[in-house]
Structures are given as C-alpha cells and as structure tokens.
Protein backbone atom coordinates (compact mmCIF):
# COMPACT_ATOMS: atom_id res chain seq x y z
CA UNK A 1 210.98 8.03 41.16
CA UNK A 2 211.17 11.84 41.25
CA UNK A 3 208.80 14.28 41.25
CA UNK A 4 209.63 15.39 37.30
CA UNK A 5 208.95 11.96 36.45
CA UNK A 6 206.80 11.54 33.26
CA UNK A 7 204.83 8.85 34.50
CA UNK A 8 201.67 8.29 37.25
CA UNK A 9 202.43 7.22 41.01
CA UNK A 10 199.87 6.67 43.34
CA UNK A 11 200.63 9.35 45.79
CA UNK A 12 196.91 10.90 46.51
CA UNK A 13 197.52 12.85 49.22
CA UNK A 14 199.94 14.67 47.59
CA UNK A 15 197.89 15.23 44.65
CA UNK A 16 194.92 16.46 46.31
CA UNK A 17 197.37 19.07 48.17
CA UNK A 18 198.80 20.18 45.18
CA UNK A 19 195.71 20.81 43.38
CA UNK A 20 193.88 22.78 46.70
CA UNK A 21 197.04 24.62 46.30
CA UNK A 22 197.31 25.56 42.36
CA UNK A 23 193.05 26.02 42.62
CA UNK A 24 193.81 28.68 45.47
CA UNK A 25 195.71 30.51 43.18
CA UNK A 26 193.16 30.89 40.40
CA UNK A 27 190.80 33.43 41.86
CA UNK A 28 193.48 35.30 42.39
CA UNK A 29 194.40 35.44 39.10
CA UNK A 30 190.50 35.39 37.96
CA UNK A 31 189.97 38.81 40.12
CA UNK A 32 192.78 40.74 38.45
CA UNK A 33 191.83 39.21 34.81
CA UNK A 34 188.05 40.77 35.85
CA UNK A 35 189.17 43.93 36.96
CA UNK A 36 191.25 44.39 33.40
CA UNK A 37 188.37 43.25 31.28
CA UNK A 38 186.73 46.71 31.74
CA UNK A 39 189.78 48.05 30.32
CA UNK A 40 191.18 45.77 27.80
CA UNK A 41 188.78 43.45 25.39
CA UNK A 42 188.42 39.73 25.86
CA UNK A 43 191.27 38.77 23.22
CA UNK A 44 193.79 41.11 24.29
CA UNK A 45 193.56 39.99 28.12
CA UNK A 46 193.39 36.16 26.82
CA UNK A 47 196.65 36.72 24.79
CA UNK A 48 198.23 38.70 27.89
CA UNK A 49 197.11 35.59 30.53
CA UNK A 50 198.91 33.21 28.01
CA UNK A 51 201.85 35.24 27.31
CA UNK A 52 202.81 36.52 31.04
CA UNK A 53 202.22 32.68 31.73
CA UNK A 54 205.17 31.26 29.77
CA UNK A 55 207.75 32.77 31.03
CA UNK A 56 207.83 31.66 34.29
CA UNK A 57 207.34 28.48 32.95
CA UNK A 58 210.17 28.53 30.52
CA UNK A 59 212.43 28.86 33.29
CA UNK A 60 211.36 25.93 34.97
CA UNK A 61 212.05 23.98 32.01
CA UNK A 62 215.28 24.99 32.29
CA UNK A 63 215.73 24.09 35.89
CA UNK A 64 214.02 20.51 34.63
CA UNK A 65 215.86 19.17 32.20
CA UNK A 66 215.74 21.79 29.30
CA UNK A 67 213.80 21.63 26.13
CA UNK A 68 214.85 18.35 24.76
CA UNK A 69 213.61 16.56 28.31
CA UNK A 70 210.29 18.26 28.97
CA UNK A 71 209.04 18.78 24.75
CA UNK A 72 209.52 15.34 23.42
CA UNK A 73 205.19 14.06 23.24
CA UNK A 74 204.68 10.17 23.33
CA UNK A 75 200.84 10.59 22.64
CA UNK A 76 200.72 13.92 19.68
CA UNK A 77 197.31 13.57 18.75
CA UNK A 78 195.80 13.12 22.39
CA UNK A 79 197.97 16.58 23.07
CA UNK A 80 196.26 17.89 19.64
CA UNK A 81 192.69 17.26 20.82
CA UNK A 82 193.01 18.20 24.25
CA UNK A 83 194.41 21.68 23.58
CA UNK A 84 191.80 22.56 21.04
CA UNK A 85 189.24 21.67 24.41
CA UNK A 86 190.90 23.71 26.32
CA UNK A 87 191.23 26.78 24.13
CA UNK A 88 187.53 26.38 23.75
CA UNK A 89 186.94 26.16 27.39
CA UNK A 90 189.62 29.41 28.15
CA UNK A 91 187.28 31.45 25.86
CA UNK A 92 184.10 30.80 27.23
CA UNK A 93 185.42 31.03 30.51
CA UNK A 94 186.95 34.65 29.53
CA UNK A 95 183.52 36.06 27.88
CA UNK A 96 181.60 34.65 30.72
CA UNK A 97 184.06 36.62 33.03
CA UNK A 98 183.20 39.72 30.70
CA UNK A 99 179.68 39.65 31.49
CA UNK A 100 179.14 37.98 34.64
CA UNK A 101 179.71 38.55 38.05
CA UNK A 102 183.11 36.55 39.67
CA UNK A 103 180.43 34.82 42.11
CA UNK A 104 178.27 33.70 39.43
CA UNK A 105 181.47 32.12 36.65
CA UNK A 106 182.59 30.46 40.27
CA UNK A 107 178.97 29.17 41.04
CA UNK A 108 178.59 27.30 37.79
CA UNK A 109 181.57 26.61 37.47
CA UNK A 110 181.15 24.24 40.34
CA UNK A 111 179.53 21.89 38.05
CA UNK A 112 182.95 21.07 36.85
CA UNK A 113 183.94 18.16 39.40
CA UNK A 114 180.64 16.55 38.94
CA UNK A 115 181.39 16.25 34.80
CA UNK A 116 184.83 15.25 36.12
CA UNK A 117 183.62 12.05 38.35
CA UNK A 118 181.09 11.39 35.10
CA UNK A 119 183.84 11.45 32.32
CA UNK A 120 186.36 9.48 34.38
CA UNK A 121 184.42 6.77 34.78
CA UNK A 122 183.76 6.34 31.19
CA UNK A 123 186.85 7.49 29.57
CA UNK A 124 189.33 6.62 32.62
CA UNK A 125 187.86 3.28 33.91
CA UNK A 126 188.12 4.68 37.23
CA UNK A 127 185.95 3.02 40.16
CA UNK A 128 184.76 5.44 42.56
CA UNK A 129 184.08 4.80 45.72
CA UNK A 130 180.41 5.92 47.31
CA UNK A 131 181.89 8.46 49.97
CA UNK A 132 183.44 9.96 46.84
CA UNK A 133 179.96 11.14 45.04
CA UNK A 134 178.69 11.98 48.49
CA UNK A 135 181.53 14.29 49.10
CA UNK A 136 180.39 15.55 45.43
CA UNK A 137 177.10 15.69 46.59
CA UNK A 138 177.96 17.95 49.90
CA UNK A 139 180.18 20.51 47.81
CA UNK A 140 177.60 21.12 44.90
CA UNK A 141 174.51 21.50 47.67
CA UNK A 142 176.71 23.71 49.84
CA UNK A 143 177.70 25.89 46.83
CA UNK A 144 173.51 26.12 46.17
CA UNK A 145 173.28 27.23 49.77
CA UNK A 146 175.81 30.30 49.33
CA UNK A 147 174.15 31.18 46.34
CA UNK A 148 170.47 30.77 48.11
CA UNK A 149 167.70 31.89 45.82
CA UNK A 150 166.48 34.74 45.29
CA UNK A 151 170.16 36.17 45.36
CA UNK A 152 170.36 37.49 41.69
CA UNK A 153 172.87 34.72 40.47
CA UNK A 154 171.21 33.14 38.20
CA UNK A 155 172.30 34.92 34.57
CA UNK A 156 172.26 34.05 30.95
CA UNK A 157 176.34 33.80 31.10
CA UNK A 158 175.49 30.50 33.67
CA UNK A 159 174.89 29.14 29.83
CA UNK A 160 178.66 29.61 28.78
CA UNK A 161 179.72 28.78 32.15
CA UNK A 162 178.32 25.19 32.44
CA UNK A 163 180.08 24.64 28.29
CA UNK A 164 182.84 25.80 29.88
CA UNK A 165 182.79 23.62 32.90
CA UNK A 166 181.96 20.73 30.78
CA UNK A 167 185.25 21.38 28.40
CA UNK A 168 187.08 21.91 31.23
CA UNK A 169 186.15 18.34 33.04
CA UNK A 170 187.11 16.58 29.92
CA UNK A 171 190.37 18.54 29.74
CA UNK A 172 191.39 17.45 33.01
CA UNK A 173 190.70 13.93 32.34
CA UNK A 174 192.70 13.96 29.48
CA UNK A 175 195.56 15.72 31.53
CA UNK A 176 195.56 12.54 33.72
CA UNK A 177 195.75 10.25 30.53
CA UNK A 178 198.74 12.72 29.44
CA UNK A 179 200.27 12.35 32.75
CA UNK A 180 201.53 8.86 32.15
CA UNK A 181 203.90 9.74 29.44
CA UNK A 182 203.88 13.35 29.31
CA UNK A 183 206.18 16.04 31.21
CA UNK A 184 203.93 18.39 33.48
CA UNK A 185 205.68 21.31 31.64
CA UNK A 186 204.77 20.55 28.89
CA UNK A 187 200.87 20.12 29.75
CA UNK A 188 201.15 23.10 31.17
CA UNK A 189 203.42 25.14 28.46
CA UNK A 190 201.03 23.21 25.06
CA UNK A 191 197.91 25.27 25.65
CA UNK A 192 199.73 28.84 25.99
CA UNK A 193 201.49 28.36 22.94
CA UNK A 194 198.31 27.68 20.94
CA UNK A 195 196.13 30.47 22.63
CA UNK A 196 199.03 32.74 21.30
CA UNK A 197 199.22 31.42 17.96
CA UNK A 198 195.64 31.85 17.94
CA UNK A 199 194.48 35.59 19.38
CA UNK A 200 198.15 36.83 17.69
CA UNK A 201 196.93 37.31 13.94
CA UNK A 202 192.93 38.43 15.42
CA UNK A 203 194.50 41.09 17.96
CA UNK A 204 196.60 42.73 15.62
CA UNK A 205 195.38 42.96 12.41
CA UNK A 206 191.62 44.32 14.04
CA UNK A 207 191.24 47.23 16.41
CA UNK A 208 191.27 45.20 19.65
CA UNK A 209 194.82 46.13 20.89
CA UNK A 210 194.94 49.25 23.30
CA UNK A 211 198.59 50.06 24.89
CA UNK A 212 199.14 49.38 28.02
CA UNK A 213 201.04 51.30 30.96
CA UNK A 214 204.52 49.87 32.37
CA UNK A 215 202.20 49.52 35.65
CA UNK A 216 199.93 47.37 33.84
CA UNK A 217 202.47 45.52 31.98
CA UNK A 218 204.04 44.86 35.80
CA UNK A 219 200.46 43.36 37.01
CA UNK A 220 199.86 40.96 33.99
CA UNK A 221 203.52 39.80 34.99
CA UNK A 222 201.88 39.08 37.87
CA UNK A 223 198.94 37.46 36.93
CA UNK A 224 201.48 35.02 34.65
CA UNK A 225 203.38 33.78 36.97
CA UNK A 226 200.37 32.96 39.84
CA UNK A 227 198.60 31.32 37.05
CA UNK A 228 201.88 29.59 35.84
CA UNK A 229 202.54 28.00 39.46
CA UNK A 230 198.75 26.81 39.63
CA UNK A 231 198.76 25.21 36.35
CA UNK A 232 201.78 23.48 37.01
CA UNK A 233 200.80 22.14 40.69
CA UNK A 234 196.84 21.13 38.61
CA UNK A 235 198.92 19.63 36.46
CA UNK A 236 201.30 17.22 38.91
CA UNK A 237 198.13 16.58 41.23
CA UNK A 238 196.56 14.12 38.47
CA UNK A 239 200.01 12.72 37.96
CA UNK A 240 199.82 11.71 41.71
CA UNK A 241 196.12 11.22 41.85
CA UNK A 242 192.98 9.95 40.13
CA UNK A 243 190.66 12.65 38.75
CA UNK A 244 188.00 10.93 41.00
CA UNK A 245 189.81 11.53 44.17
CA UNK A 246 190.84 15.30 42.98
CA UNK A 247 187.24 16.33 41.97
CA UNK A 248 185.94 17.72 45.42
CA UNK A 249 188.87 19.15 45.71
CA UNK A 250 187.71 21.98 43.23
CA UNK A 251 184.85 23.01 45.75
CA UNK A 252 187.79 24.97 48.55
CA UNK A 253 187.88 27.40 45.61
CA UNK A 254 184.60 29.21 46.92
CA UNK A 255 186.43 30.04 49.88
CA UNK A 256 188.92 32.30 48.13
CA UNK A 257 186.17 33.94 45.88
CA UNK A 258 184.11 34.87 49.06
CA UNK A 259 187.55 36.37 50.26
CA UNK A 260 188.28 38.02 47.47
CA UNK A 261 185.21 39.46 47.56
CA UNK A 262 184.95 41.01 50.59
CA UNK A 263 189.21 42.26 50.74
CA UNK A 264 188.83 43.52 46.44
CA UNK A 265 185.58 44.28 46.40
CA UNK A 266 184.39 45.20 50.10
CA UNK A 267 181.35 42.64 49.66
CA UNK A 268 180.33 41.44 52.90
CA UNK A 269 179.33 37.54 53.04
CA UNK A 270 175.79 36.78 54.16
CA UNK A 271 175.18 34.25 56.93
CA UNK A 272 174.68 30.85 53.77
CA UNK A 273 177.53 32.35 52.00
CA UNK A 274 179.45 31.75 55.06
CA UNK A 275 178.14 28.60 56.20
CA UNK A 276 178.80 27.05 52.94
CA UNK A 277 182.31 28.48 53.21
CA UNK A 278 183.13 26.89 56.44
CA UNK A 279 181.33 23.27 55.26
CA UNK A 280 183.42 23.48 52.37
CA UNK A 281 186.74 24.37 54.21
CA UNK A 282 185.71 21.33 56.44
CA UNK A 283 184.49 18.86 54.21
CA UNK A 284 188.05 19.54 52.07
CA UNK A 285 190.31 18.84 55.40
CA UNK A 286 188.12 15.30 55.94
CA UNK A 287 188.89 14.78 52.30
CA UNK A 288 192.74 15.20 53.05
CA UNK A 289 192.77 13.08 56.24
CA UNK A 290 190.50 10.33 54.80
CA UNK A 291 192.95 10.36 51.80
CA UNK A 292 196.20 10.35 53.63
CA UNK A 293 194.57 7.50 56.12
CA UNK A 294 194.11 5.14 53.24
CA UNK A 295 197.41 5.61 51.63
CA UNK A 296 199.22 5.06 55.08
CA UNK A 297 196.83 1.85 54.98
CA UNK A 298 198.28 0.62 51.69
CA UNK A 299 201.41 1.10 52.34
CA UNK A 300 201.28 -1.88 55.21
C-alpha cells in the first residue's frame, strides 16, 4: 500500500510527522497573509491564498495519477458539507487576522485540538487514551503561560477565533472520515475551488480589487505553494493517524509564531513566552517517541 493510497493505514508516527511538518508551514504563510492585509482587503487576499494554492497542487495531480485518479468522490455529500465548514472557518480566520494581532489568532486558536479530541470521540468513535488529554492538558496550560495575564491578548477578535477553531476541529475530523475513500489531492484541491467560486463574483463586481505589483504577484506565488505543501502533508497525516493522536500535535505551532515574531517583526520573547516554547517543543518530541514506541510494539 502506497503512500497515494485512498484509504487509512495505521502508520501514526508518520502522521504525527507529517502534520508537525505541514503546521510549521502555516505561520509562515499566516505572517505574509498579515503583512498583505494592510494592503489588500480580506476578500482579495482570501481569493489570492486559494488561487496561488492550486497550482502547485495541480501539478501534483499530475505526478499522481492525473485527474481521473485523484477527482473521482466516493462520499459527495460528506465533501459538500465539509467544504462549506471550512470556507466558513477560512473567513473567520482571515477577518480575525485583519484585526488581531498574529499572537492572539495563534493563542485561541489553540483551542482547536481540544474541539478536535471532543468531536472525535463523538463523531469518530475514537477511544483516547488518558496520556492523550493530559498531553492536551500540558499544551493548552503552556500556551496560557506564554500569553500570561496582563499581556494585552485578550481581544474581541478571540470571539471569531474560537468559531473559527471550532469549524476548523470539525473540518479535520471530517478530513479523517474522507481519508478512507478519498484522494489527499483532492481534500486538499475541493476547498480552493469553492473559496474561488465564491470571493470571484464579490471581488469583481464591488470595489475590493486593487492591482497588484509583479513583486507582489511573485510573493502570493509564494505563499501558494507553502500553504499547498502544508495542506497536503495535514491532509495525509489523518490518513496515517487518528485525529486523537494528531491533536497535540497542533500546539509546536507556537514555536514558529514566537519565531516569526522576533526574525519579521523584531519582537523579543519574554521569559513565559519562552518557557512555554521550550515545554511545547519538548512535550511534541515525547509525543513522537511515545508514538513511534507503541507502533514498533504492535508490530511484534
């Protein structure tokens, strides 16, 4: 069984390293999609995101099989609902990036794995083990310390953040029920197409399109194609792993904001923000070993 196959294996390690991989690429991404919001409006920089996206991944459908291979849905209306979920979730996710710091869409954004753990239990069946909520538990704390009180974080956009983080859980777990007939590609590919279809008519029949230079044209390029990769890799991680095992993973995601921060933006971390950093960076690597230990276990 392959890598492009269209069904789940129970390879967790793997999964959990793809998805610390394709979440490392998101603030990334998230920092350059900031920094153009004070240029371009909200629906013009969605509809760039999506469109510099499929590209990238166009040509790996071509390198996987082609069209016919990677668009041919077993489950249409699952595909139906879980797009419109995620469009929702892009949006708010977008505005609250308009009007929010990066730290503070991150921060409360961290509420996401918890929904996760919640919604796969119920919708999933999935039986998670104690060390699992602890792990849970240790991230969402950790993130409280880097954002102690008293530290300004705390904004009206948290509101759209935590609807946002709430679509987004539920999106995921309907990725993983996707993932056991579905092609990655086209998991990844669906919700592009639709955030297109959507912003298209809006953008430019209203006054929200401003030209952009070739320079700028080069950088959403850019953006595309990290996003691109990092959907794809979220996208084969719950193919390869439960969305119970994969939620902490979400939490090694501060460390690249507080990064980013500090390179981009010249914002030095205070001593919790880089406490929290390291326990996160830490408790992720015990995830990975305590993962790969138990599948070397099952496997005798």
């Amino acid at each position: 069984m392959t890598i492009y196959s269209r069904s789940l294996q129970d390879k967790p390690f793997l999964g959990i390293f793809l998805k610390i991989f394709g979440i490392a690429l998101y603030p990334l991404s998230d920092a350059f999609v900031k920094y153009f919001m004070e240029i371009y409006s909200v629906p013009q920089a969605t509809f760039l995101r999506a469109l510099a996206r499929m590209l990238p991944l166009l040509i790996l459908v071509f390198f996987q099989g082609g069209f016919k291979h990677v668009f041919s849905p077993q489950q249409s209306q699952l595909h139906i609902v879980r797009l419109l979920i995620n469009v929702a979730s892009t949006f708010c996710f977008m505005y609250a990036f308009s009007s929010a710091s990066l730290t503070t869409v991150y921060t409360f954004g961290y509420t996401t794995p918890i929904f996760m753990l919640i919604l796969s239990t119920i919708l999933l069946k999935e039986s998670i083990k104690f060390q699992k909520w602890i792990t849970i538990g240790v991230g969402l704390m950790t993130v409280i310390l880097g954002m102690h009180p008293g530290s300004g974080i705390f904004e009206i956009a948290a509101l759209l953040v935590l609807c946002a983080s709430f679509l987004a859980a539920l999106n995921k777990v309907l990725m993983r029920r996707l993932a056991s007939t579905e092609h990655s590609l086209a998991i990844a590919i669906y919700p592009n197409i639709l955030i297109l279809l959507i912003v298209f008519p809006f953008l430019f029949f209203t006054d929200h399109w401003q030209p952009l230079p070739w320079s700028h044209w080069g950088i959403f390029a850019l953006i595309g194609t990290i996003t691109a990769i990092g959907q794809y890799a979220i996208a084969q991680a719950l193919r390869f792993a439960q969305v119970s095992v994969l939620a902490p993973a979400d939490y090694t995601s501060f460390f690249w904001v507080v990064l980013i921060d500090l390179l981009w933006w010249s914002k030095t971390p205070d001593i919790y923000t880089l406490i929290s950093a390291a326990i996160i960076m830490i408790s992720s690597f015990f995830l990975l070993h305590t993962t790969k230990r138990e599948e070397l276990r099952s496997q005798f």
